[in-house]
Protein backbone atom coordinates (compact mmCIF):
# COMPACT_ATOMS: atom_id res chain seq x y z
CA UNK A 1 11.08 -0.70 -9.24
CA UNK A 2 12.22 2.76 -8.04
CA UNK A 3 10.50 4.15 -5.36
CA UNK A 4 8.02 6.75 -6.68
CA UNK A 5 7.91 9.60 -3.50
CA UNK A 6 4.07 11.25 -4.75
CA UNK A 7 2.92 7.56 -4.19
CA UNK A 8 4.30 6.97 -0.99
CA UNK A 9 3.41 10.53 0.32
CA UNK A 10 -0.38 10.00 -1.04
CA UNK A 11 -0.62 6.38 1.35
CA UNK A 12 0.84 8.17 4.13
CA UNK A 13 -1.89 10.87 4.00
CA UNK A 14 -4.98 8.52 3.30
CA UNK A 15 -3.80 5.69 6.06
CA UNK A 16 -3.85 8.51 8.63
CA UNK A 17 -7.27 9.17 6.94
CA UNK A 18 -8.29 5.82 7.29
CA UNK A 19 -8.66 6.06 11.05
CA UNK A 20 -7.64 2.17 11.92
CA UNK A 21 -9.51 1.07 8.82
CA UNK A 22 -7.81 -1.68 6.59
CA UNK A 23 -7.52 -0.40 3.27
CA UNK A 24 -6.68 -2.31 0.05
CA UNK A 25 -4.01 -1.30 -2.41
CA UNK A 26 -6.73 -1.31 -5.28
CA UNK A 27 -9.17 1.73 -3.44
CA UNK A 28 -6.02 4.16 -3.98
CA UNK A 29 -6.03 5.55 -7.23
CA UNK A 30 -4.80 7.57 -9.65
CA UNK A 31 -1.70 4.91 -9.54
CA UNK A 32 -1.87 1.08 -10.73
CA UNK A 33 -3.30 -1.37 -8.07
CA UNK A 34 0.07 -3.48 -8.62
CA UNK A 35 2.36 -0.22 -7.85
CA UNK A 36 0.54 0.73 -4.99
CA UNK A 37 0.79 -2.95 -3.53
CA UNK A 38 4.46 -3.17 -3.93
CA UNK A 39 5.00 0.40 -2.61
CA UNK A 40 2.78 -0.59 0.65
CA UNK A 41 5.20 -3.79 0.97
CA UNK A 42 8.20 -1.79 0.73
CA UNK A 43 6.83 0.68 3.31
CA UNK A 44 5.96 -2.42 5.65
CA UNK A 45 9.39 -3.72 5.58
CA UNK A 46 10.87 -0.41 6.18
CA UNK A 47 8.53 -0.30 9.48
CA UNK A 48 6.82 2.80 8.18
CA UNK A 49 3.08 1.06 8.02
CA UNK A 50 1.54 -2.30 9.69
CA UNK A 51 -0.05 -4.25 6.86
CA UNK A 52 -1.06 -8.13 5.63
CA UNK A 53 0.24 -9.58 1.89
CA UNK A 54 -1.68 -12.46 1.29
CA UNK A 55 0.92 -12.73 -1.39
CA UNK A 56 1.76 -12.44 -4.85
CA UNK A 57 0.49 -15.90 -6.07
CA UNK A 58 -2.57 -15.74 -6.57
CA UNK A 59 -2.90 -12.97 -9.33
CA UNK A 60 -2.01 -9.10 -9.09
CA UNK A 61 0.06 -7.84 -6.43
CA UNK A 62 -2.07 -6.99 -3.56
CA UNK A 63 -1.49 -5.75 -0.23
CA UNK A 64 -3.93 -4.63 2.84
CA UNK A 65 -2.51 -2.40 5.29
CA UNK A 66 -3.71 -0.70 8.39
CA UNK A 67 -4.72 3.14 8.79
């Protein structure tokens, strides 16, 4: 998946929002839960965001990460 550079700017923006509240990949929209999960990952391993995958396993990407 290439990286899509709105989505990532539009985390950033609502993690420094978030104020050291978790949020989930699903409360982001306009973009697909499963794109905003694998975006978050990608961001996590790049170091650019703290955040928890409980995996891929289980259903639909999803991803938590920390504001």
């Amino acid at each position: 998946m290439q990286r899509n550079w709105d989505l990532i700017r539009m985390i950033l923006l609502d993690l420094e929002e978030a104020n050291g509240e978790h949020r989930k990949a699903e409360e982001m929209p306009p973009f697909p839960a499963d794109w905003v999960a694998l975006h978050m990952k990608m961001m996590e391993e790049g170091g650019l965001i703290e955040g928890n995958d409980p995996g891929f396993l289980s259903g639909p990407p999803q991803f938590f990460a920390l504001g």
